[in-house]
C-alpha atoms as a PDB file:
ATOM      1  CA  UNK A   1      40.772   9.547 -16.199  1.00  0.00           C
ATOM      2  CA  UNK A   2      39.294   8.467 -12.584  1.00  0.00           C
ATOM      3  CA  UNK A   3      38.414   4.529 -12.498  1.00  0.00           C
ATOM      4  CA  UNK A   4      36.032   3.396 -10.425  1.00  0.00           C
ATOM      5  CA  UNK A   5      37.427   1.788  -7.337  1.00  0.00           C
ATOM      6  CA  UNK A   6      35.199  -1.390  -6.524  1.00  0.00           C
ATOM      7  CA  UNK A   7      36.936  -1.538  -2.618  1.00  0.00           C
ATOM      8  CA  UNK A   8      34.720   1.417  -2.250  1.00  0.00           C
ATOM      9  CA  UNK A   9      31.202  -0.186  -4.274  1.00  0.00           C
ATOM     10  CA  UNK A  10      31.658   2.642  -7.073  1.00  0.00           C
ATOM     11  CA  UNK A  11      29.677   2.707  -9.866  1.00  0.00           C
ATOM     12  CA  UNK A  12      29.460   6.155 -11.513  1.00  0.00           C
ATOM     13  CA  UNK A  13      25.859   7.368 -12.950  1.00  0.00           C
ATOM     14  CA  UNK A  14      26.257   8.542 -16.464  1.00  0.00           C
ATOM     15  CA  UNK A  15      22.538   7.907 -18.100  1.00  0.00           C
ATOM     16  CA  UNK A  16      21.724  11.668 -18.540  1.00  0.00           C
ATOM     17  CA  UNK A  17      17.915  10.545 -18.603  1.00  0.00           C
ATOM     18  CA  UNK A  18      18.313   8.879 -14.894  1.00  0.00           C
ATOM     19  CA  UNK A  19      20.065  12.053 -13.829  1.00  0.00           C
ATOM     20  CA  UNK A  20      17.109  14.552 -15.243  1.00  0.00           C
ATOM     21  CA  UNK A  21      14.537  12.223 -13.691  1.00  0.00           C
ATOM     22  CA  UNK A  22      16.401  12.193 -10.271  1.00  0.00           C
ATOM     23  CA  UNK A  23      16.588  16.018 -10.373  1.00  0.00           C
ATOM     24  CA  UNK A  24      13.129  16.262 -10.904  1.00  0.00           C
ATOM     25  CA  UNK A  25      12.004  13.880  -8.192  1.00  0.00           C
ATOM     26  CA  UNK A  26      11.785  16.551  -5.462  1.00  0.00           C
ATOM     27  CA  UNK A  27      11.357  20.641  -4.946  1.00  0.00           C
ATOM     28  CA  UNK A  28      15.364  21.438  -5.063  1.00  0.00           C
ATOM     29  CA  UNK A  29      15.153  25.248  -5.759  1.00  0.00           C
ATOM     30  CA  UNK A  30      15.669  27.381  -1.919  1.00  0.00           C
ATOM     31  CA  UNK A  31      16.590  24.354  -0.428  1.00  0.00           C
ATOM     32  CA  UNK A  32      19.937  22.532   1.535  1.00  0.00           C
ATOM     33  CA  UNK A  33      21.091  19.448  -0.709  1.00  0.00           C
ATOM     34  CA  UNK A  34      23.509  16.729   0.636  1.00  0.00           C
ATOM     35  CA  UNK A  35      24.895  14.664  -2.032  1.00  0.00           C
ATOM     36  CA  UNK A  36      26.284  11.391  -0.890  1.00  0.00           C
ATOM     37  CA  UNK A  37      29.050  10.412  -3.134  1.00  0.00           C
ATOM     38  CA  UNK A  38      28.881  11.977  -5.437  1.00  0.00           C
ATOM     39  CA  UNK A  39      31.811  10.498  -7.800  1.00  0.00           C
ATOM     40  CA  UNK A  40      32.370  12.470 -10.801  1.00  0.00           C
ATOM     41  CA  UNK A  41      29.820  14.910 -10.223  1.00  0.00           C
ATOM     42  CA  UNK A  42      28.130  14.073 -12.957  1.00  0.00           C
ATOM     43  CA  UNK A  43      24.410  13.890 -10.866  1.00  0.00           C
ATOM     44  CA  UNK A  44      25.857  17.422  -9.092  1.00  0.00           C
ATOM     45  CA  UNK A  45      25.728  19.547 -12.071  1.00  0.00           C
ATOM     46  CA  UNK A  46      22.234  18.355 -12.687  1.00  0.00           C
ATOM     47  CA  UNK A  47      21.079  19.121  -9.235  1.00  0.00           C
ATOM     48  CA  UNK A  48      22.881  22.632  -9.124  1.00  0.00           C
ATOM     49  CA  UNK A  49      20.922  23.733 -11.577  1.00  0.00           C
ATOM     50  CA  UNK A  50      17.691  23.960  -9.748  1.00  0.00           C
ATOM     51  CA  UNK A  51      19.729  26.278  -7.658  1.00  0.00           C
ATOM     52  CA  UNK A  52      20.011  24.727  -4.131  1.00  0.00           C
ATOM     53  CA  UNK A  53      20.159  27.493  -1.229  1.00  0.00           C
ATOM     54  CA  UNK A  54      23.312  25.412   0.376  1.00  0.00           C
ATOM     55  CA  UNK A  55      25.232  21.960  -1.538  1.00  0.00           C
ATOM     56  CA  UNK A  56      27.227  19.898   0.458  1.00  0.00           C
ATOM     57  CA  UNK A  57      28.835  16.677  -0.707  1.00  0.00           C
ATOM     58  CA  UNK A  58      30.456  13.750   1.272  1.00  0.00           C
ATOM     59  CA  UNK A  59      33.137  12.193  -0.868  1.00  0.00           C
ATOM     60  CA  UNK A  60      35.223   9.281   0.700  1.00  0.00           C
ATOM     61  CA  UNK A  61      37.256   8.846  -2.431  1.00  0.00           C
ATOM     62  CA  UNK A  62      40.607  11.165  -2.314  1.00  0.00           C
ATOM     63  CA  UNK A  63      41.336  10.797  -5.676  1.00  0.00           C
ATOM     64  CA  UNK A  64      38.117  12.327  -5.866  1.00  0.00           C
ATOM     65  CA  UNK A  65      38.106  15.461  -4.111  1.00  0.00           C
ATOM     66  CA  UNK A  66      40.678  17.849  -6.304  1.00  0.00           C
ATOM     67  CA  UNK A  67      38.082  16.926  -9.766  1.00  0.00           C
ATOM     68  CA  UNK A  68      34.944  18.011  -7.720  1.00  0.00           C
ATOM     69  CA  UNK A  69      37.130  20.948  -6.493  1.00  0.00           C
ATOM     70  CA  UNK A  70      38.289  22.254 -10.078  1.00  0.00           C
ATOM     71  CA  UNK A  71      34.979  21.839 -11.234  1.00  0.00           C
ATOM     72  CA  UNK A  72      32.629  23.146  -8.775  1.00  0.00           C
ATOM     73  CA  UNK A  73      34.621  24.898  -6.800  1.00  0.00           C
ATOM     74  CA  UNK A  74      32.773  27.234  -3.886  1.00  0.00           C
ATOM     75  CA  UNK A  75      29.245  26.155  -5.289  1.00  0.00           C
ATOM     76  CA  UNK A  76      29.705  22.994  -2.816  1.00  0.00           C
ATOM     77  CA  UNK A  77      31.049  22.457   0.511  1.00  0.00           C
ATOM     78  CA  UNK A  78      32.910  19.119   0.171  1.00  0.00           C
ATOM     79  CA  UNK A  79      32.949  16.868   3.256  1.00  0.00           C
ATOM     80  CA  UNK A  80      35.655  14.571   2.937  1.00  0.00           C
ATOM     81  CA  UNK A  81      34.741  11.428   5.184  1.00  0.00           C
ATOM     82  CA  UNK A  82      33.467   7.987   5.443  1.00  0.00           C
ATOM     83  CA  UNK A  83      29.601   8.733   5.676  1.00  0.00           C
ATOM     84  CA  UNK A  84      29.415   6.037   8.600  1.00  0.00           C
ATOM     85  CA  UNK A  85      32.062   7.949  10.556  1.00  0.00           C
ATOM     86  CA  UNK A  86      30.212  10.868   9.797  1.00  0.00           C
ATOM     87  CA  UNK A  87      27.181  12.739  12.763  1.00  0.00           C
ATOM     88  CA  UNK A  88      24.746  14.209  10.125  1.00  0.00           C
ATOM     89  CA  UNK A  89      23.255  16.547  12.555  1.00  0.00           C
ATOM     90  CA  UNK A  90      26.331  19.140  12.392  1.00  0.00           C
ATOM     91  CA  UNK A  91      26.283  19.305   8.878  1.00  0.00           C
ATOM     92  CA  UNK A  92      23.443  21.849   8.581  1.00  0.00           C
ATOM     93  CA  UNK A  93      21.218  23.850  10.607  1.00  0.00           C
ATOM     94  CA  UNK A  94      18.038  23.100   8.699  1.00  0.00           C
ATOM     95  CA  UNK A  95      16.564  19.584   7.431  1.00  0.00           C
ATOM     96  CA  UNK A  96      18.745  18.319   4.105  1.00  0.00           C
ATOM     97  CA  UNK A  97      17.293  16.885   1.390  1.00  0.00           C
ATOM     98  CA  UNK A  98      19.407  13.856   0.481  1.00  0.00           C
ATOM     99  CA  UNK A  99      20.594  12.283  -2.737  1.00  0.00           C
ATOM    100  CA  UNK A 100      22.819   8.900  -2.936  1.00  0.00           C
ATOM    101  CA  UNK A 101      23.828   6.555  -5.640  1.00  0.00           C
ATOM    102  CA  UNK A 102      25.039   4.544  -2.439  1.00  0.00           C
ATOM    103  CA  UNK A 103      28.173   1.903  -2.341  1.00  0.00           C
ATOM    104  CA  UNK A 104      26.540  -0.662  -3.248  1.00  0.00           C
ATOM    105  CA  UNK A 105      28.941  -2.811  -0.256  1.00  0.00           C
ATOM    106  CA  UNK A 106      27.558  -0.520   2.523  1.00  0.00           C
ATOM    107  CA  UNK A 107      24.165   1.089   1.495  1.00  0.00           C
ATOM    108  CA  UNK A 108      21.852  -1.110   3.963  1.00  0.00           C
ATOM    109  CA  UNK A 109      24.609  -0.238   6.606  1.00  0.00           C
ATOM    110  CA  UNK A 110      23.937   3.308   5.931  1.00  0.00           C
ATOM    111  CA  UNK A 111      20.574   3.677   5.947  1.00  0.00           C
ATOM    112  CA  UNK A 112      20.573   1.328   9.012  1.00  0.00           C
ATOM    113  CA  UNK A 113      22.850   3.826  10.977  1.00  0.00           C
ATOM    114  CA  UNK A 114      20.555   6.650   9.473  1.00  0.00           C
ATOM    115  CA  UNK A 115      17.173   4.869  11.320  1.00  0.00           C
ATOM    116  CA  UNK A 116      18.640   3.910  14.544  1.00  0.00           C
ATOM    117  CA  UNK A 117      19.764   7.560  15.258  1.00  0.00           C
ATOM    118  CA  UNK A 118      16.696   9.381  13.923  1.00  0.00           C
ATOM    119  CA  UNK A 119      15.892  11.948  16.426  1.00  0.00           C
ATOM    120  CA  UNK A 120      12.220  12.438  16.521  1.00  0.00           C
ATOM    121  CA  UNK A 121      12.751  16.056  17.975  1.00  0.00           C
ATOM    122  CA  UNK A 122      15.592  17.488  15.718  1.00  0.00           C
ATOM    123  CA  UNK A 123      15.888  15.506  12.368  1.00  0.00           C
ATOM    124  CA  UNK A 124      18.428  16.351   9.710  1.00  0.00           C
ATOM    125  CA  UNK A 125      16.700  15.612   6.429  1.00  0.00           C
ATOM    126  CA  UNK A 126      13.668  15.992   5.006  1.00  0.00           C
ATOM    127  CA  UNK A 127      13.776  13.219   2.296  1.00  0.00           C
ATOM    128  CA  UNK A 128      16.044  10.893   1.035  1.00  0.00           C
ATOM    129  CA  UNK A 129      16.399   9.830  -2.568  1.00  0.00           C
ATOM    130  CA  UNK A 130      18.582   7.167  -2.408  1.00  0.00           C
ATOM    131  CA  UNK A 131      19.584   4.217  -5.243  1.00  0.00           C
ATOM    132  CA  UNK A 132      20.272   0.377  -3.941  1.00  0.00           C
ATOM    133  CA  UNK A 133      21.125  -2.690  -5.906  1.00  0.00           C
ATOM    134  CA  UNK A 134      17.759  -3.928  -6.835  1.00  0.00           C
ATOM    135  CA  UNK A 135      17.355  -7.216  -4.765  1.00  0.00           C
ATOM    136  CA  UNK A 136      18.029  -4.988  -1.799  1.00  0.00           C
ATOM    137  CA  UNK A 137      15.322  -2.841  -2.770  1.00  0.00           C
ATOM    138  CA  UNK A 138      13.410  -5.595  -2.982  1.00  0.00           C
ATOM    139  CA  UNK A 139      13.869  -6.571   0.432  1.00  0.00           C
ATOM    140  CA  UNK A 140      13.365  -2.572   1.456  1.00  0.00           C
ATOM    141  CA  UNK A 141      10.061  -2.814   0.070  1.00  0.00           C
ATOM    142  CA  UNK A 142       8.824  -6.461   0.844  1.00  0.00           C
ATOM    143  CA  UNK A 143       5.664  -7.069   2.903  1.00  0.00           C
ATOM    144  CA  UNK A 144       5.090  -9.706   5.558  1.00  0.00           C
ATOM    145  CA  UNK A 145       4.514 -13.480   4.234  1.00  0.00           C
ATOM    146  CA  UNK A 146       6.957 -12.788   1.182  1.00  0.00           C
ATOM    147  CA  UNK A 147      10.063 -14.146   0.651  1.00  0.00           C
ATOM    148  CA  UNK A 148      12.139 -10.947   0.486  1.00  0.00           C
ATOM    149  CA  UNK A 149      10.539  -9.907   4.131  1.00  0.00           C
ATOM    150  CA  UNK A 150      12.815  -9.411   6.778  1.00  0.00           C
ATOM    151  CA  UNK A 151      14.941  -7.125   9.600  1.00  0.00           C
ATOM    152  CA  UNK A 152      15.499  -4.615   6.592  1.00  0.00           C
ATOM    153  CA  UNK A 153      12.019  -4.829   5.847  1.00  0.00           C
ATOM    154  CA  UNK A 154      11.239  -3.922   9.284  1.00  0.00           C
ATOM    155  CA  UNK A 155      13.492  -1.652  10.317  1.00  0.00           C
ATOM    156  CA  UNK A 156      13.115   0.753   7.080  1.00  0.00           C
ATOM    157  CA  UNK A 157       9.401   0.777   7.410  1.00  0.00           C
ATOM    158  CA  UNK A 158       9.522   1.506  10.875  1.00  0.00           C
ATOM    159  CA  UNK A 159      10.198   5.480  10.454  1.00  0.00           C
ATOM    160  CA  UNK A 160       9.449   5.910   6.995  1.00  0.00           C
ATOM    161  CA  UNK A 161       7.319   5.561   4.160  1.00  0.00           C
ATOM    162  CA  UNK A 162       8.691   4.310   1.327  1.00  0.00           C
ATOM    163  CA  UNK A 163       8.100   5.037  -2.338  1.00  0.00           C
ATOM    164  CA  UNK A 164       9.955   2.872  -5.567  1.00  0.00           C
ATOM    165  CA  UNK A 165      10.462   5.559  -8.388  1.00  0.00           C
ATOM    166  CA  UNK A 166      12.355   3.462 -11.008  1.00  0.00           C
ATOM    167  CA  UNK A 167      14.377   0.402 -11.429  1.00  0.00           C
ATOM    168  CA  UNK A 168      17.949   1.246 -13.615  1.00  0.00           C
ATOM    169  CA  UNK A 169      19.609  -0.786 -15.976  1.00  0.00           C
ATOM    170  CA  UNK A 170      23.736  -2.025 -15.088  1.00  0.00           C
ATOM    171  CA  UNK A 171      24.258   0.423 -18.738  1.00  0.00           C
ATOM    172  CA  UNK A 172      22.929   3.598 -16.819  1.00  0.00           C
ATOM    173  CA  UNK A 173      26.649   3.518 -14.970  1.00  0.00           C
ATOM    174  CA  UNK A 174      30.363   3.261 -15.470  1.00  0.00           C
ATOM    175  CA  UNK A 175      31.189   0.648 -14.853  1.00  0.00           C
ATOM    176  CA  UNK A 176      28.576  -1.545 -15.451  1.00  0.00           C
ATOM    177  CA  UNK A 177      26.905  -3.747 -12.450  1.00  0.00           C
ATOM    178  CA  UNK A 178      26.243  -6.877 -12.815  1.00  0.00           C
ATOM    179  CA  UNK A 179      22.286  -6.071 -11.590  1.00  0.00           C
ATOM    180  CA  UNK A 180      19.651  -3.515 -12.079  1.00  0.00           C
ATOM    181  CA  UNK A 181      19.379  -1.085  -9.671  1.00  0.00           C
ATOM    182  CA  UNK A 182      16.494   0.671  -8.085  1.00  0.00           C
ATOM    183  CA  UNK A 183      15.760   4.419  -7.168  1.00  0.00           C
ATOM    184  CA  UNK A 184      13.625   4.884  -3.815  1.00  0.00           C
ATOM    185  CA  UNK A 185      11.949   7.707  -2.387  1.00  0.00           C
ATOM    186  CA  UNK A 186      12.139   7.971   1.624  1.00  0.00           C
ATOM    187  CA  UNK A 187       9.794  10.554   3.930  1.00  0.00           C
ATOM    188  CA  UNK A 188       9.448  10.668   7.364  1.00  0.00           C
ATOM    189  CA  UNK A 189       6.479   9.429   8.763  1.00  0.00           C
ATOM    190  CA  UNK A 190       4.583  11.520  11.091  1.00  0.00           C
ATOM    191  CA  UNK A 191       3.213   8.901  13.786  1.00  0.00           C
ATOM    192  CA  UNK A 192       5.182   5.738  14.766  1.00  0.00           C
ATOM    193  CA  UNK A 193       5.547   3.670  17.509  1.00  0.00           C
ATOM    194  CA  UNK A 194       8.400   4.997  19.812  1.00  0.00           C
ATOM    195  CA  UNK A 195      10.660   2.954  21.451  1.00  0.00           C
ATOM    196  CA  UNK A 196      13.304   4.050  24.300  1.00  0.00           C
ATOM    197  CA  UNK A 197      16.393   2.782  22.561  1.00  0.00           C
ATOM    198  CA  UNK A 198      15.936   1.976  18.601  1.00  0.00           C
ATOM    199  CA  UNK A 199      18.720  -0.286  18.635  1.00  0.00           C
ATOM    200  CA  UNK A 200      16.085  -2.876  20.685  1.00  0.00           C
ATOM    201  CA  UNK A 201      14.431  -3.624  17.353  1.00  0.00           C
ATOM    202  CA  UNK A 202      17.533  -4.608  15.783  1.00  0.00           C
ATOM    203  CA  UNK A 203      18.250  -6.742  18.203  1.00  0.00           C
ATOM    204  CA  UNK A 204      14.842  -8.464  18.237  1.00  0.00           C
ATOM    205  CA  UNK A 205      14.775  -8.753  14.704  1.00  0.00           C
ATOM    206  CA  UNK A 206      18.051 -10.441  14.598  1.00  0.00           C
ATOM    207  CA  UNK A 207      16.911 -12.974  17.412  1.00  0.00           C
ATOM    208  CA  UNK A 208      13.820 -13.975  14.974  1.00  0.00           C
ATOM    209  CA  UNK A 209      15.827 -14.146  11.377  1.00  0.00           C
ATOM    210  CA  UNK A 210      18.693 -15.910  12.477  1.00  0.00           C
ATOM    211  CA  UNK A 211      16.346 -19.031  11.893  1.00  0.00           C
ATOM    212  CA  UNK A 212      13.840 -17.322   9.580  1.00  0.00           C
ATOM    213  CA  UNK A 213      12.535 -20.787   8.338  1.00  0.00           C
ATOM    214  CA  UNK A 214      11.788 -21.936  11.731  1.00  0.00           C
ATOM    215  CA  UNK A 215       8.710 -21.161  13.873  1.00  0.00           C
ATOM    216  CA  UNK A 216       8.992 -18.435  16.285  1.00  0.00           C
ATOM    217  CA  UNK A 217       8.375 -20.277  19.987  1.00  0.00           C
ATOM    218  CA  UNK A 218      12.559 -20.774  20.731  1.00  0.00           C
ATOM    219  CA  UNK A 219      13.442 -16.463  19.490  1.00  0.00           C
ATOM    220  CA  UNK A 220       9.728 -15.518  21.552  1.00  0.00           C
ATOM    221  CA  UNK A 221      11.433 -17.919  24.876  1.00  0.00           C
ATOM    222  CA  UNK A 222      14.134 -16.349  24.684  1.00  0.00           C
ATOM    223  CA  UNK A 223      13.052 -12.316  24.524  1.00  0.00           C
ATOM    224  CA  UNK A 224      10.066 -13.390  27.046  1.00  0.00           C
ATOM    225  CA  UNK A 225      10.867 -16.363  29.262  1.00  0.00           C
ATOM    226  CA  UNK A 226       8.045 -17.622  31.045  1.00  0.00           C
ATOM    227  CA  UNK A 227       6.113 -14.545  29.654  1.00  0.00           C
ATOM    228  CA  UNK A 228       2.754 -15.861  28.618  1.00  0.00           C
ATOM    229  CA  UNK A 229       0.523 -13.046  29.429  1.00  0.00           C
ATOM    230  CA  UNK A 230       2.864 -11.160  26.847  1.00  0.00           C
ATOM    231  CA  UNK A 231       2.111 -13.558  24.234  1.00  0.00           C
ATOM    232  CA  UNK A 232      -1.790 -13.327  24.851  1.00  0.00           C
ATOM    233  CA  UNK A 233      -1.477  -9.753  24.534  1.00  0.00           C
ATOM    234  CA  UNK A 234       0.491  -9.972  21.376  1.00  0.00           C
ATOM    235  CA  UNK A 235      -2.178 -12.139  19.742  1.00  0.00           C
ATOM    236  CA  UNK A 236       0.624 -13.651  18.157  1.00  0.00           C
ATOM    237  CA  UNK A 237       0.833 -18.248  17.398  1.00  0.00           C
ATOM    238  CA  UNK A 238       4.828 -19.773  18.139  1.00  0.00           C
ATOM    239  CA  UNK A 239       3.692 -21.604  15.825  1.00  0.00           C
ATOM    240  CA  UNK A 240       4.415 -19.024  12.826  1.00  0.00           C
ATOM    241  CA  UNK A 241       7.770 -18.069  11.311  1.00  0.00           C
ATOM    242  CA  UNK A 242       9.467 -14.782  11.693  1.00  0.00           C
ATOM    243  CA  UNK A 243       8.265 -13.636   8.431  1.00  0.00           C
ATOM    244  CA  UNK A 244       4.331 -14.308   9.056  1.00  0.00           C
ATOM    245  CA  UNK A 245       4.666 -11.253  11.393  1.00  0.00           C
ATOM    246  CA  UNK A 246       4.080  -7.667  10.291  1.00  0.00           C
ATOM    247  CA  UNK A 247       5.632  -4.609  10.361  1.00  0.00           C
ATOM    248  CA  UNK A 248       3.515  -3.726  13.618  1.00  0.00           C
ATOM    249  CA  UNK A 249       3.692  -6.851  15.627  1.00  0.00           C
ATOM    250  CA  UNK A 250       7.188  -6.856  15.316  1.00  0.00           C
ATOM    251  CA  UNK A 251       7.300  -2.791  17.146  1.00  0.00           C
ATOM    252  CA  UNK A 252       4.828  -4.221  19.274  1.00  0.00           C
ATOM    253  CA  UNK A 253       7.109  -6.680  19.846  1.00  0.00           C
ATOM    254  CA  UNK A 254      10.576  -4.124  20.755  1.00  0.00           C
ATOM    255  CA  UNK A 255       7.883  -1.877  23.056  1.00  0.00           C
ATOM    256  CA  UNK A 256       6.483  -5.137  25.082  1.00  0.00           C
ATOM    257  CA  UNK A 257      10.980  -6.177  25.410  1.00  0.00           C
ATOM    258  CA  UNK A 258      11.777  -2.478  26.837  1.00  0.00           C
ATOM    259  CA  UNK A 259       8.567  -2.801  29.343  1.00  0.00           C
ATOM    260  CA  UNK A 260       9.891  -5.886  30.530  1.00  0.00           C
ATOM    261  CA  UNK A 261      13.283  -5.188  31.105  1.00  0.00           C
ATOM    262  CA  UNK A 262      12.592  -2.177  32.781  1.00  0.00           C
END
């Protein structure tokens, strides 16, 4: 019997009614599925069945790979890596539409890495159906001048729209969470703002939330010293806190920081 290993964040799906409704979410039939680990399989046999043109899994687990081998055998190609080791873009030559039941330790660090190395031209999936403890769904989903609102807030809707399909009891999996869990729908959205180097939001959104209860004047001084004609342009008060700022002002925000340092 293969036991969960919680150094790797498993928790193994096993609610059949959470698999059928995750198999139904998207168009699966023709088209290249990557499965991010996918444990036991048991979510795999429920997706193979809408008969997938290609099925690759990524499987970090060892232990793992010769029980997805026996039972699938050459109906997957099995990747066996650490997803955040891992460039997505030689995995397939045409967009993949993505499934996770994520580790719960490292699923904001994945979807992190998958946003700052989006390439507008070329991009390797088409959607992502991906499942996150719920209070990190939360925070996914939150809107400005809310609690949960922060650089995950920001940096998720920056590229994508974002849809909440379910929230999932701890008895859906083996073994059981201690939370509920939530199952989110990711597309790419069409028209954003573009920025030279992503990785300048994250940085600007780190400056502001390090001190997210106090007002914004010292992290503004110190991406824009002496920069007041910025600020008038931004339309923005130092006297607000980093979460009174919306998903726009803070992209606004990254653009005006790349003009001025180049």
């Amino acid at each position: 019997m293969i036991k969960a290993k919680k150094s790797l964040g498993q928790n193994f799906l096993i609610d059949k009614n959470i698999i059928n409704k995750i198999s139904e979410i998207a168009k699966i039939e023709n088209k290249s599925i990557l499965e991010v680990g996918p444990g036991t399989g048991n979510l795999t046999i429920s997706l193979l069945k809408k008969k997938p043109k290609k099925f690759f899994v990524i499987e970090k687990d060892n232990n793992l790979i010769p029980l997805l081998d026996k039972e699938f055998g050459n109906k997957i190609d099995i990747i066996n890596d650490d997803i955040l080791n891992l460039n997505e873009n030689l995995i397939c030559d045409e967009p993949l539409l993505v499934f996770g039941n994520l580790p719960y330790n490292i699923s904001t660090e994945i979807l992190c890495k998958w946003i700052l190395n989006f390439n507008d031209e070329n991009l390797w999936f088409s959607n992502l159906v991906l499942m996150f403890q719920k209070e990190v769904a939360d925070r996914i989903l939150s809107k400005y001048n809310c609690s949960n609102y922060g650089r995950l807030s920001i940096l998720a809707n920056w590229k994508l729209n974002i849809k909440k399909i379910i929230d999932i009891k701890p008895n859906s999996f083996s073994p059981r969470p201690k939370i509920d869990s939530s199952l989110l729908l990711f597309s790419p959205k069409k028209k954003f703002l573009k920025l030279k180097n992503p990785h300048n939001l994250e940085k600007i959104t780190r400056i502001f939330f390090n001190h997210r209860r106090k007002m914004i004047k010292k992290p503004f001084n110190q991406l824009f010293p002496k920069k007041n004609d910025i600020l008038n342009k931004l339309n923005i008060s130092l006297d607000l806190r980093p979460q009174n700022l919306n998903f726009e002002t803070y992209y606004k925000i990254a653009e005006e920081y790349e003009k001025s340092r180049s």
